[in-house]
Protein backbone atom coordinates (compact mmCIF):
# COMPACT_ATOMS: atom_id res chain seq x y z
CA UNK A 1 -14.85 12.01 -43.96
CA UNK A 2 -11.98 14.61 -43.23
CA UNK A 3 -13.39 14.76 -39.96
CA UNK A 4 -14.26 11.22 -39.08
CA UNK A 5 -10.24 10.56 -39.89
CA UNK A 6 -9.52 13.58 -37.18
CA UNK A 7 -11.88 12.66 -34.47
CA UNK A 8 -10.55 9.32 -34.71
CA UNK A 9 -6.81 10.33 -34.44
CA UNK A 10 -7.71 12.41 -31.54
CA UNK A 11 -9.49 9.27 -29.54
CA UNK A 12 -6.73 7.09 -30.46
CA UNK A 13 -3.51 9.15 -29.17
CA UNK A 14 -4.08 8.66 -25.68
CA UNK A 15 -4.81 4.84 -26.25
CA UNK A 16 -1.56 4.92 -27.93
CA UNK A 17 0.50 6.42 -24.67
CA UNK A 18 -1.11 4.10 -22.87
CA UNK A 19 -0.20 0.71 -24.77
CA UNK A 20 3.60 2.52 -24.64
CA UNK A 21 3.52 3.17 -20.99
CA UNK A 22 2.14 -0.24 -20.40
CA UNK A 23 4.79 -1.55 -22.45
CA UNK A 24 7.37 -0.10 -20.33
CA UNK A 25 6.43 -1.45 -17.38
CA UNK A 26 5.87 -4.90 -18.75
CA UNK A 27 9.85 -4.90 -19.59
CA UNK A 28 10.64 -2.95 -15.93
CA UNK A 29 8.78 -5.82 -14.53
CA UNK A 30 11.05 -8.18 -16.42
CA UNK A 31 13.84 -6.29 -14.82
CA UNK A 32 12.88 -6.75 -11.07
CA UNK A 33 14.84 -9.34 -8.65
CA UNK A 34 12.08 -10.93 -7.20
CA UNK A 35 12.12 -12.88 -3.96
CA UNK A 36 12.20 -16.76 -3.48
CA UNK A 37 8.94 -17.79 -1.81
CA UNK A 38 11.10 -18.91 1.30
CA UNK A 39 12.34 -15.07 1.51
CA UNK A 40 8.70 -13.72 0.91
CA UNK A 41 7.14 -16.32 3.47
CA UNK A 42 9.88 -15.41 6.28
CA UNK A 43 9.75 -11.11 5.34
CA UNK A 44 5.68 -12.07 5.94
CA UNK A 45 5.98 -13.79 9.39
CA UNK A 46 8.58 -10.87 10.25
CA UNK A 47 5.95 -8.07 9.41
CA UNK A 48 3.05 -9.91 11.26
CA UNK A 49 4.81 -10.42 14.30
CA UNK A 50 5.76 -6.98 14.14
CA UNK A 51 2.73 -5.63 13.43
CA UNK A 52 1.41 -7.89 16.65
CA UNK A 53 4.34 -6.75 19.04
CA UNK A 54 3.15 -3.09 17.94
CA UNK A 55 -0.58 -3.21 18.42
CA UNK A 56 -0.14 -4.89 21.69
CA UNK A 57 2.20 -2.77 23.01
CA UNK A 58 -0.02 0.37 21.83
CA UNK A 59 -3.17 -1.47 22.98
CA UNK A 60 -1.70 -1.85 26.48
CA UNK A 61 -0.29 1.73 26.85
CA UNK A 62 -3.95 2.87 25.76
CA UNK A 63 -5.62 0.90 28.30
CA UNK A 64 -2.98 2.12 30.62
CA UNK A 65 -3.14 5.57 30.30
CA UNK A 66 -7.22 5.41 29.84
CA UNK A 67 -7.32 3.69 33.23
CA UNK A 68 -4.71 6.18 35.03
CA UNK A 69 -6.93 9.36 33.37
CA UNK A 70 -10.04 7.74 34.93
CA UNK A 71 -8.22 7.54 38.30
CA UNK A 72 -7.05 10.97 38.26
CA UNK A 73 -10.72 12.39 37.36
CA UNK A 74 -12.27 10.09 39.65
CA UNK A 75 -10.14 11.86 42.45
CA UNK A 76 -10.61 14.93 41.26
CA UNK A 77 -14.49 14.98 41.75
């Protein structure tokens, strides 16, 4: 029975750190400012436009300098 009793204890103490840790996040959750849904919509629009104005402007310079390394092997030959 001794044993039962320490096998159990032994199973349980991580359980136990992890219903504390989760505790302490649910109250550092409580402590975050969150943003109004205005703020969150307009930060959203500002990253995909970004993100648009990026990849576009990589996408061209790709295509760019594929199309001037073609050229210059082209010549080469």
């Amino acid at each position: 029975m001794e044993f039962l009793v320490l096998i159990l204890k032994l199973i349980a103490k991580p359980f136990r750190k992890v219903f504390k840790f989760l505790g302490e996040v649910k109250t550092e959750f409580s402590k975050v400012v969150w943003p109004s849904r205005k703020e969150a919509v307009s930060a959203t629009i500002v990253i995909i436009l970004f993100s648009l104005v990026v990849g576009s402007y990589l996408g061209a310079l790709d295509y760019g300098l594929s199309k001037g390394l073609s050229f210059i092997l082209t010549k080469l030959k």
